[in-house]
Protein backbone atom coordinates (compact mmCIF):
# COMPACT_ATOMS: atom_id res chain seq x y z
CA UNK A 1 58.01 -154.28 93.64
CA UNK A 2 60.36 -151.32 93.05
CA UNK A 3 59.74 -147.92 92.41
CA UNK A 4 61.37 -145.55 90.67
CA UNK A 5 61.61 -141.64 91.68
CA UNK A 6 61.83 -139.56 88.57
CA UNK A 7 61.95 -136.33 87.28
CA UNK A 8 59.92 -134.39 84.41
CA UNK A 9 61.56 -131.49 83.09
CA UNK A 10 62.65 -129.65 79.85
CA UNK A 11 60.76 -130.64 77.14
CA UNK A 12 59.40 -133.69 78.61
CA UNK A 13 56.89 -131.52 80.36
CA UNK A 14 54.78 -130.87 77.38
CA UNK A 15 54.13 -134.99 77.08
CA UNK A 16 50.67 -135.89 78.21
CA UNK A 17 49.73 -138.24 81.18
CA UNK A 18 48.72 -140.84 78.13
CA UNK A 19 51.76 -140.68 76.50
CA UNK A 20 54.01 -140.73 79.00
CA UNK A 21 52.39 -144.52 80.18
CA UNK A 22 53.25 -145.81 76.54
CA UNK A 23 56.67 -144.14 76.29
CA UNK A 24 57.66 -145.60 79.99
CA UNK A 25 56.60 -149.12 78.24
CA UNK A 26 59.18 -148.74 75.58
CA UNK A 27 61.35 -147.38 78.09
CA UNK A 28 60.98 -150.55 80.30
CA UNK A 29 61.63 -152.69 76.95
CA UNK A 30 64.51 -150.93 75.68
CA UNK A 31 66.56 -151.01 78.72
CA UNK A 32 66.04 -154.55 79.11
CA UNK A 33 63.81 -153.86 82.49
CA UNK A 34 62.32 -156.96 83.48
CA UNK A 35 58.38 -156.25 84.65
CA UNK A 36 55.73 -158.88 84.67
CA UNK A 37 52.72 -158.65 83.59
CA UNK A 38 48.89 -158.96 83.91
CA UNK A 39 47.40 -162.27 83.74
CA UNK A 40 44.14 -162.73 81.01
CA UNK A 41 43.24 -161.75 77.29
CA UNK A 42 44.62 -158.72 77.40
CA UNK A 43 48.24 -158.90 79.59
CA UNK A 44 50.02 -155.49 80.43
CA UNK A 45 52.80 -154.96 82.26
CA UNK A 46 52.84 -154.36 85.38
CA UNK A 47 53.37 -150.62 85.86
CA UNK A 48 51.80 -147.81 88.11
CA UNK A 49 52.27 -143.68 88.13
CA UNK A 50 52.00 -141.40 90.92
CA UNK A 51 49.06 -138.72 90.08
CA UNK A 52 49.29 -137.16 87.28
CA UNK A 53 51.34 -133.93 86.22
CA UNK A 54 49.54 -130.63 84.93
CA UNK A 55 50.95 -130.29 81.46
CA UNK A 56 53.94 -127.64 81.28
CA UNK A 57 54.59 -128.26 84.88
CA UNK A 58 57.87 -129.47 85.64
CA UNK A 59 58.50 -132.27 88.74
CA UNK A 60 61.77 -133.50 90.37
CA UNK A 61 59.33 -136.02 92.72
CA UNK A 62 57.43 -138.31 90.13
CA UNK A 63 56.92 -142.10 91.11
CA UNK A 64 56.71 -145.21 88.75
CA UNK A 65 56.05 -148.50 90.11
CA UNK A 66 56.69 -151.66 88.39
CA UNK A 67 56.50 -155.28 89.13
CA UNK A 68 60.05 -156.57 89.34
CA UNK A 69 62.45 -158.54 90.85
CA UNK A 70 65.07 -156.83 89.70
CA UNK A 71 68.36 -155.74 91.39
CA UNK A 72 67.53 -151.41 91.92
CA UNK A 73 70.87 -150.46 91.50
CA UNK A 74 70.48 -152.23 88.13
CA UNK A 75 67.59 -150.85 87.29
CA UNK A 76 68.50 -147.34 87.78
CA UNK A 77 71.40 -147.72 85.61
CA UNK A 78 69.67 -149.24 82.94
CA UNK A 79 66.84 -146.56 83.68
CA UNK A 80 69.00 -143.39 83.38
CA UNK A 81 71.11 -144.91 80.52
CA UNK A 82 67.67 -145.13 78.11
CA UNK A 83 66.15 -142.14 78.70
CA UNK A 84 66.57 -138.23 77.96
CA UNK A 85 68.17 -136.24 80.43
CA UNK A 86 63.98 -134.52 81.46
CA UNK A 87 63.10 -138.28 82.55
CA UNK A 88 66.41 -139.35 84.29
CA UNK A 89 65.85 -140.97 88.18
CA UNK A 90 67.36 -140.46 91.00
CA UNK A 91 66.44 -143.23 93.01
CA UNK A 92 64.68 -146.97 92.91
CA UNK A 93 63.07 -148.19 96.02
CA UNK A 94 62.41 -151.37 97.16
CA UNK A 95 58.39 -152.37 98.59
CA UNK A 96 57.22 -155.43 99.54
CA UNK A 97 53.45 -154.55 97.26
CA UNK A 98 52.63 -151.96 95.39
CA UNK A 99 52.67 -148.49 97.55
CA UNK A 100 49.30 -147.19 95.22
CA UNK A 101 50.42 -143.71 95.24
CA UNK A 102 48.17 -143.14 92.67
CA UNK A 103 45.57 -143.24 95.29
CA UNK A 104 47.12 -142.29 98.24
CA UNK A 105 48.92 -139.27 97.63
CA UNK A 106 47.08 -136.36 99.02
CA UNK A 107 49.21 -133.11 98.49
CA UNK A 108 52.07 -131.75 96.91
CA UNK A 109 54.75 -128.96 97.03
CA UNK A 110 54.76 -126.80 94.04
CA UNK A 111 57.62 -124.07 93.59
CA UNK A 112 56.08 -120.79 91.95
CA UNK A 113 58.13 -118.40 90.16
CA UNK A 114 57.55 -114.94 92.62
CA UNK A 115 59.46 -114.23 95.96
CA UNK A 116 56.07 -112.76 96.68
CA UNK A 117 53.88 -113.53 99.41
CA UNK A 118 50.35 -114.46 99.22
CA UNK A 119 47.30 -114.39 101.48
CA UNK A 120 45.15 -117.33 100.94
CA UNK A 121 42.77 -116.76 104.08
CA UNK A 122 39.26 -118.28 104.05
CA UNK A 123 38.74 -117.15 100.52
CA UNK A 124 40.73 -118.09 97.42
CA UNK A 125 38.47 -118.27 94.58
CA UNK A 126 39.73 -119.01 91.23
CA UNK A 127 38.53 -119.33 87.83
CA UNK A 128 38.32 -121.61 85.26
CA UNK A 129 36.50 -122.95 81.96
CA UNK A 130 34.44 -126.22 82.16
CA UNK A 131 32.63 -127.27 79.27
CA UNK A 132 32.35 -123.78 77.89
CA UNK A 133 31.16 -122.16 81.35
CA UNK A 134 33.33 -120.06 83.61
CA UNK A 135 33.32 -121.68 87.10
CA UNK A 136 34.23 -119.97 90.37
CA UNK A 137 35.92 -121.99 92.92
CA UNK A 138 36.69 -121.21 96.42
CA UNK A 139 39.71 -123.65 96.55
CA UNK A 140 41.38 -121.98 100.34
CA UNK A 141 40.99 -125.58 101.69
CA UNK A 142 42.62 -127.26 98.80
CA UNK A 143 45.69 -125.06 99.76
CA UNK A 144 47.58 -126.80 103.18
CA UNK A 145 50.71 -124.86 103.22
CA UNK A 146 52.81 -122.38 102.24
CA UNK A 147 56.53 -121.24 102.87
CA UNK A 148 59.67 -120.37 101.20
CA UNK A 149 62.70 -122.41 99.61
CA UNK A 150 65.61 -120.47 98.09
CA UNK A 151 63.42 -117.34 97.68
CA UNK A 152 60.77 -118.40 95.84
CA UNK A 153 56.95 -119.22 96.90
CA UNK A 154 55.92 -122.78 97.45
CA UNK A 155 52.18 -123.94 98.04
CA UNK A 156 51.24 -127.38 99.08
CA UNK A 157 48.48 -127.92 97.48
CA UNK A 158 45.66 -131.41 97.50
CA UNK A 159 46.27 -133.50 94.77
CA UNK A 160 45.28 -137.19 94.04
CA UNK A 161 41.56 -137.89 94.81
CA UNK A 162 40.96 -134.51 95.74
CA UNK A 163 43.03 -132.25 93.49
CA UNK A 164 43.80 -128.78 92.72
CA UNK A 165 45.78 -127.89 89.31
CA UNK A 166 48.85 -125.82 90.33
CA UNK A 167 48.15 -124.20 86.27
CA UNK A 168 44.82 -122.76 87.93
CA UNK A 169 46.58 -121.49 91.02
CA UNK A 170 49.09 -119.46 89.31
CA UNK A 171 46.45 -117.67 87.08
CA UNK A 172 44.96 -116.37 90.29
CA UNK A 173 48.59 -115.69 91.75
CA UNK A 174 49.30 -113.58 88.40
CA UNK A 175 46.65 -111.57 89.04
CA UNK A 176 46.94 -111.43 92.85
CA UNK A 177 50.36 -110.49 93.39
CA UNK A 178 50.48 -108.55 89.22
CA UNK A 179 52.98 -110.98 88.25
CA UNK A 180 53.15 -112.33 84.90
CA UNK A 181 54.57 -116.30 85.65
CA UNK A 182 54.00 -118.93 83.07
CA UNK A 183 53.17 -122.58 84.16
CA UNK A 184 56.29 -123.47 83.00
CA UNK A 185 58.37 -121.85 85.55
CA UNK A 186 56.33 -124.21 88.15
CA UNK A 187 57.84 -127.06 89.58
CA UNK A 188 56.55 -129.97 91.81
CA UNK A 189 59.37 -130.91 94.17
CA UNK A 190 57.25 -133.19 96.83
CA UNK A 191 54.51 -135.36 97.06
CA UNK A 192 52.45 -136.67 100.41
CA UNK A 193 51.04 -139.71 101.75
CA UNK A 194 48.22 -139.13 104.81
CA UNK A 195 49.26 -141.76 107.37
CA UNK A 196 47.18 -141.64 110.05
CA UNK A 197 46.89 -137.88 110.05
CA UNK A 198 50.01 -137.05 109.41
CA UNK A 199 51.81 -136.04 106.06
CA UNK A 200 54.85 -138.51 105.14
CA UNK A 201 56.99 -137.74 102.32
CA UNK A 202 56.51 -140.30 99.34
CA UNK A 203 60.27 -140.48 99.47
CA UNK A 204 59.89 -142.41 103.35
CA UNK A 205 56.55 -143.72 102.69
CA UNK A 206 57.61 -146.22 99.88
CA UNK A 207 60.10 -147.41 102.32
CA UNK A 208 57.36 -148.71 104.73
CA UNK A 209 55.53 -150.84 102.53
């Protein structure tokens, strides 16, 4: 099993979750990336995302695992040479199994455009429309951490099972902080795995399966 760390930026961001699994398929085919697949009527290949990516938000820590036997070096060359420069990778791991980071991710780091600092507290309530209807949302425990990288805000916020859209957040930042930040100056540049209580980057956790 290998698994690919990639990045979604430029114009790439605007491609849904959907579309993105059918465009890594002819990815996987044109570069000649050997992955098996599924075994019955309807065989697939093999291939499996980390959560998915609000749309507009960019990401330098996406994960794509596929079923290969593959040398990585290989595969990162042939990766990088058949894509556009918003999906180019950075790295291939090696696992043993699938790492399921679909499921097991928990949080992630999102950069926010503002060198602003924000109080979450025990309240952060935002807002948003479901199925017509405004809903209020205290989301304070959705929100793990924040801190500062090269200026700029980042919030680690839950994602996976449990997960809070970074799109949502800023909204409530904007009009927190009077700011005026659109979601595509947002950019995801870490993901987390709970083992045993503790948060592991995805980058170390693939590496232990």
């Amino acid at each position: 099993m290998l698994v690919i760390k990639y990045q979604k930026t430029d114009s790439v961001c605007f491609i849904s979750h959907i579309d993105l699994l059918r465009h890594m398929e002819r990815i996987m085919r044109r570069a000649h990336i050997d992955v098996r697949f599924s075994q019955g009527f309807n065989p697939h290949p093999l291939m499996f995302f980390s959560p998915p990516l609000s749309l507009g938000v960019a990401s330098s820590a996406e994960y794509l695992s596929i079923d290969s036997d593959m040398n990585p070096d290989e595969v990162l060359e042939k990766y990088n040479a058949s894509v556009p420069e918003g999906l180019k990778a950075s790295k291939v791991f090696v696992c043993s199994k699938n790492p399921n980071l679909q499921a097991k991710v928990t949080c992630a780091d999102y950069i926010f455009p503002t060198d602003k600092d924000v109080e979450i507290g025990d309240e952060f309530v935002i807002e948003y429309s479901k199925k017509g209807e405004t809903v209020k949302e205290n989301v304070a425990d959705k929100i793990y951490a924040q801190y500062k990288k090269d200026g700029k805000l980042v919030l680690r916020l839950a994602s996976g099972m449990v997960n809070l859209r970074p799109d949502r957040v800023l909204e409530k930042l904007n009009r927190m902080l009077v700011e005026n930040m659109s979601v595509t100056g947002i950019e995801k540049i870490a993901q987390y795995v709970d083992v045993n209580g503790t948060l592991v980057n995805a980058d170390d956790f693939v590496q232990t399966v």
